[in-house]
C-alpha atoms as a PDB file:
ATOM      1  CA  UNK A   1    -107.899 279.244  69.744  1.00  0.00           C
ATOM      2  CA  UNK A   2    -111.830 278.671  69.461  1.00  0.00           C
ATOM      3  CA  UNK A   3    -111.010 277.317  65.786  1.00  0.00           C
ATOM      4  CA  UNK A   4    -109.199 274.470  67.588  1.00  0.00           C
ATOM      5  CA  UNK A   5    -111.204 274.078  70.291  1.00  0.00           C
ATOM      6  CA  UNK A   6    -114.130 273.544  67.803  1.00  0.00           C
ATOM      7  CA  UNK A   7    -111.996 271.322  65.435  1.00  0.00           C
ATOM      8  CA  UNK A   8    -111.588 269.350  68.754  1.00  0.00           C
ATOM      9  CA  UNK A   9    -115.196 269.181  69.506  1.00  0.00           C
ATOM     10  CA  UNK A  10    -116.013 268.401  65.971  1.00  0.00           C
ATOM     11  CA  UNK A  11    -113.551 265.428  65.552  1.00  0.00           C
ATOM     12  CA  UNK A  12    -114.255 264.074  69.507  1.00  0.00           C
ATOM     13  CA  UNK A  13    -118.157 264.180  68.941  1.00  0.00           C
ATOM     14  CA  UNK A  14    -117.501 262.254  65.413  1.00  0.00           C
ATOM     15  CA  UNK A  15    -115.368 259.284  67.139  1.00  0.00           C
ATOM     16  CA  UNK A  16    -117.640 259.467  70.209  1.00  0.00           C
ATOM     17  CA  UNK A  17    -120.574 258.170  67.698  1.00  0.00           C
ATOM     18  CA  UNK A  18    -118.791 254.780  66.713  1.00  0.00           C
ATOM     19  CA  UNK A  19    -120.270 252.197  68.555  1.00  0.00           C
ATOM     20  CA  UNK A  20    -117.830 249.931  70.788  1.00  0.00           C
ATOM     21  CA  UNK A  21    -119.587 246.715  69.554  1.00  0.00           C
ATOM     22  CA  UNK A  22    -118.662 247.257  65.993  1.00  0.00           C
ATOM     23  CA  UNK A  23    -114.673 247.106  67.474  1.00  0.00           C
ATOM     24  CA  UNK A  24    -114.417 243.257  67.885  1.00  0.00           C
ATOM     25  CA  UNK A  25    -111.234 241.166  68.607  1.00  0.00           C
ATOM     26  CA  UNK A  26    -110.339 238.560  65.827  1.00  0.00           C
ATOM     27  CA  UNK A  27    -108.802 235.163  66.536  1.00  0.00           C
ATOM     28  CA  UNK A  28    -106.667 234.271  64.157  1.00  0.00           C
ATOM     29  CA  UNK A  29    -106.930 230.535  63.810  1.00  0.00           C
ATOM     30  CA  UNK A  30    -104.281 228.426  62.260  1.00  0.00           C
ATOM     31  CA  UNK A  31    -104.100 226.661  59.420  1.00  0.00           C
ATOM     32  CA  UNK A  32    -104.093 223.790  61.271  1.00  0.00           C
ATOM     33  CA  UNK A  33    -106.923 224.306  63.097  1.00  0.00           C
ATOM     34  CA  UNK A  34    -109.262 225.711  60.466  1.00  0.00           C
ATOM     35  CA  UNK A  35    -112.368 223.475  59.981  1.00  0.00           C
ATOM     36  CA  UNK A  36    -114.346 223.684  56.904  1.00  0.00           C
ATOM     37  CA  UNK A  37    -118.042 222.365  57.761  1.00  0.00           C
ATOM     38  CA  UNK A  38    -120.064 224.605  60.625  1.00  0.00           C
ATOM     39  CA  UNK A  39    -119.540 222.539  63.442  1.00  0.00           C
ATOM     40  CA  UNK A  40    -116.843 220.157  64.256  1.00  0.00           C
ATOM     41  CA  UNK A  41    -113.432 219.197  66.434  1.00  0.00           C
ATOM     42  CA  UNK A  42    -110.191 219.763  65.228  1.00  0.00           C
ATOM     43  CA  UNK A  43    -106.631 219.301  66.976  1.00  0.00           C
ATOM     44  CA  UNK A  44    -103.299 220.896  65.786  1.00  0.00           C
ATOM     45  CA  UNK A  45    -101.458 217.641  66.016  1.00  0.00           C
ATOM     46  CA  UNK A  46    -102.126 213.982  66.227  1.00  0.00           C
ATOM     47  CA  UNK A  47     -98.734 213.524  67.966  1.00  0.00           C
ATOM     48  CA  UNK A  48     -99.000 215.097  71.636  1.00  0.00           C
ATOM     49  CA  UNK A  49     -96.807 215.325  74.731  1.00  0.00           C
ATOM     50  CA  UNK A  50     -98.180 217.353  77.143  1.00  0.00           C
ATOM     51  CA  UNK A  51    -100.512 219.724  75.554  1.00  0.00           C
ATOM     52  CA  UNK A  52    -102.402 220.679  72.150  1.00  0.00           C
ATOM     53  CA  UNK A  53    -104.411 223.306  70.742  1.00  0.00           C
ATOM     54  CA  UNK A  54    -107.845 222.390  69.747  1.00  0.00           C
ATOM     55  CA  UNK A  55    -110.440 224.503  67.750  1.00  0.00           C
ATOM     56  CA  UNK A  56    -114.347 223.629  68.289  1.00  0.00           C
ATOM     57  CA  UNK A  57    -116.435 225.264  66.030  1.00  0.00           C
ATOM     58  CA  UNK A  58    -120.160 225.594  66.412  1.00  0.00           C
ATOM     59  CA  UNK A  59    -122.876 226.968  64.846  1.00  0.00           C
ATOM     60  CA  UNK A  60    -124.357 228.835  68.450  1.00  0.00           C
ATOM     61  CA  UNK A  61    -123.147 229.812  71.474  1.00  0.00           C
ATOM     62  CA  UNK A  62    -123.685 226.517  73.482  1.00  0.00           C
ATOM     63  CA  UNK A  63    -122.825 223.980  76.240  1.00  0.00           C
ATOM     64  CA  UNK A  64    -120.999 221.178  75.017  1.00  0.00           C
ATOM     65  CA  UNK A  65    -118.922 218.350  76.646  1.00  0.00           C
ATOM     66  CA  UNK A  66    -115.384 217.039  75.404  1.00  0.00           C
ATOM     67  CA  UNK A  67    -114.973 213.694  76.168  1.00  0.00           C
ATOM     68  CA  UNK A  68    -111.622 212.208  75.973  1.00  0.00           C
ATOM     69  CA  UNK A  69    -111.119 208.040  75.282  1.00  0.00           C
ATOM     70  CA  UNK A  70    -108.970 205.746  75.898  1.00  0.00           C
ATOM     71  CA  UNK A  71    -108.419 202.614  73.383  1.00  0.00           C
ATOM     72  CA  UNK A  72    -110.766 200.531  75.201  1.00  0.00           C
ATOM     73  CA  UNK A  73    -113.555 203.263  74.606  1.00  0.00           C
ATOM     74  CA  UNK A  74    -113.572 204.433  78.260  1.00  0.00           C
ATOM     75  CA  UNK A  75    -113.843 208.338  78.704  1.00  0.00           C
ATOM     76  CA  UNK A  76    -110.684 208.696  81.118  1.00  0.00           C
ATOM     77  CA  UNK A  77    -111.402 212.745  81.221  1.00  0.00           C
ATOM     78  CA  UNK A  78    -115.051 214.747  80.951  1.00  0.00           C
ATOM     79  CA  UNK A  79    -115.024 218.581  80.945  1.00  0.00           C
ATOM     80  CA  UNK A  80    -118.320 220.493  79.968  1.00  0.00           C
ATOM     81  CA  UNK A  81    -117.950 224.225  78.522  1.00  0.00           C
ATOM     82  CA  UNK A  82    -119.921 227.010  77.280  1.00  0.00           C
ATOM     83  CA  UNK A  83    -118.666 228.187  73.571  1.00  0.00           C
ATOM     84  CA  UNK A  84    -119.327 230.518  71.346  1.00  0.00           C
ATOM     85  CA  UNK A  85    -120.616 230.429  67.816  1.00  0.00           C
ATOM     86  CA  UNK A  86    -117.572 229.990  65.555  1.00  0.00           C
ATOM     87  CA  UNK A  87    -114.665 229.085  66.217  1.00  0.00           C
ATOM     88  CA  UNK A  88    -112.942 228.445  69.901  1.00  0.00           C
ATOM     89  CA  UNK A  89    -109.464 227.814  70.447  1.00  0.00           C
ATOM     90  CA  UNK A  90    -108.479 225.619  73.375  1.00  0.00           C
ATOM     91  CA  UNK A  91    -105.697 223.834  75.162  1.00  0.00           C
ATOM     92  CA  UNK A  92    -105.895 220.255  76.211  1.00  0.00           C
ATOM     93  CA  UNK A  93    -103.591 218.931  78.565  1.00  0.00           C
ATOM     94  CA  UNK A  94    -102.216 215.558  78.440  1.00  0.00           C
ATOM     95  CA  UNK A  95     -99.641 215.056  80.809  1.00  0.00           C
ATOM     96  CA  UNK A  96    -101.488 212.936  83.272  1.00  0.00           C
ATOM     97  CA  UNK A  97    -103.006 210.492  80.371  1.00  0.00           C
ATOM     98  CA  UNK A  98    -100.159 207.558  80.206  1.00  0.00           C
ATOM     99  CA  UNK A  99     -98.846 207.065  76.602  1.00  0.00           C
ATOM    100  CA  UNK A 100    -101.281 205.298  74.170  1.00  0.00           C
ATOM    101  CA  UNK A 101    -103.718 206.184  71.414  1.00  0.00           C
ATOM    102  CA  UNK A 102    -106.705 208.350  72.328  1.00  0.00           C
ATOM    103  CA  UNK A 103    -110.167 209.837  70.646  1.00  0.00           C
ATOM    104  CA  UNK A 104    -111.373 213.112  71.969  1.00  0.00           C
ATOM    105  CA  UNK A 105    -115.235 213.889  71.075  1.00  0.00           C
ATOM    106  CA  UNK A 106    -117.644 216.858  71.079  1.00  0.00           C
ATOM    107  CA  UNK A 107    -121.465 216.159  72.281  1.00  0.00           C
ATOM    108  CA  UNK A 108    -124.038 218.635  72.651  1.00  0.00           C
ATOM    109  CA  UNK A 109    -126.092 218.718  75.664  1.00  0.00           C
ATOM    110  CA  UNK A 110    -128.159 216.258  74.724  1.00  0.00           C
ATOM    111  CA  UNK A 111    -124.899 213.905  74.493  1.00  0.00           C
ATOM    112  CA  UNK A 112    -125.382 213.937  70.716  1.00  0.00           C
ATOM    113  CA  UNK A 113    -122.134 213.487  69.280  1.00  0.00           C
ATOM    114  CA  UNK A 114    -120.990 216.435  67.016  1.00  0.00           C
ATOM    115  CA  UNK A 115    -117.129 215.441  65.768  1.00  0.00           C
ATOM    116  CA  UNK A 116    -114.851 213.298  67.156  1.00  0.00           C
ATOM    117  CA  UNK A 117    -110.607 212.981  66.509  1.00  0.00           C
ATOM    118  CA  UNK A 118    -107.979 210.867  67.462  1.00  0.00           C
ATOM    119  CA  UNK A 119    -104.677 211.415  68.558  1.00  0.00           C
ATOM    120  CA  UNK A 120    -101.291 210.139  70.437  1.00  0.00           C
ATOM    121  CA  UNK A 121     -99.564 210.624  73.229  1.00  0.00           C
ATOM    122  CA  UNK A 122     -96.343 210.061  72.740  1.00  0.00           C
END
């Protein structure tokens, strides 16, 4: 009994040295939402009804806005975010924009623009 008891203690006290930050989650991203360069916008499908996944990828954890424009070049939707470094899948939602062509952009804080797509809602 103190054989297993000890095997116990031996095996616990081995496990219990691994440290928890060396146990992180992977995101799978899609195919079509991988981005090659370091930083950059990327949408899953240039045809949208009401929603589409949307991978930023930066080089550092950040702020950044995501601007949305119309076809006159009016932002018609403004959200700012904190992301990570790498990439970050999203969800934009596009049932209240009325159908028409659209670019969505990616600015730092200092509004500098880091990628910008287009895409329509159908």
């Amino acid at each position: 009994m103190k054989k297993v008891i000890l095997a116990v203690l031996v095996i616990s006290g081995l496990t219990g040295c691994v440290k928890d930050d060396f146990i992180v989650p992977v995101q799978e991203v899609k195919e079509q939402l991988q981005i090659k360069d370091a930083v950059g916008i990327k949408l899953e499908s240039a045809f949208v009804t009401t929603e589409v996944a949307m991978n930023v990828k930066m080089e550092v954890s950040q702020s950044v806005t995501i601007k949305i424009f119309d076809i006159s070049n009016r932002v018609v939707s403004k959200e700012t975010m904190n992301v990570k470094a790498g990439d970050n899948i999203l969800k934009v939602y596009t049932s209240a924009l009325p159908s028409s062509a659209y670019r969505i952009g990616l600015f730092d804080s200092n509004n500098k623009q880091l990628g910008i797509t287009d895409f329509n809602k159908l």
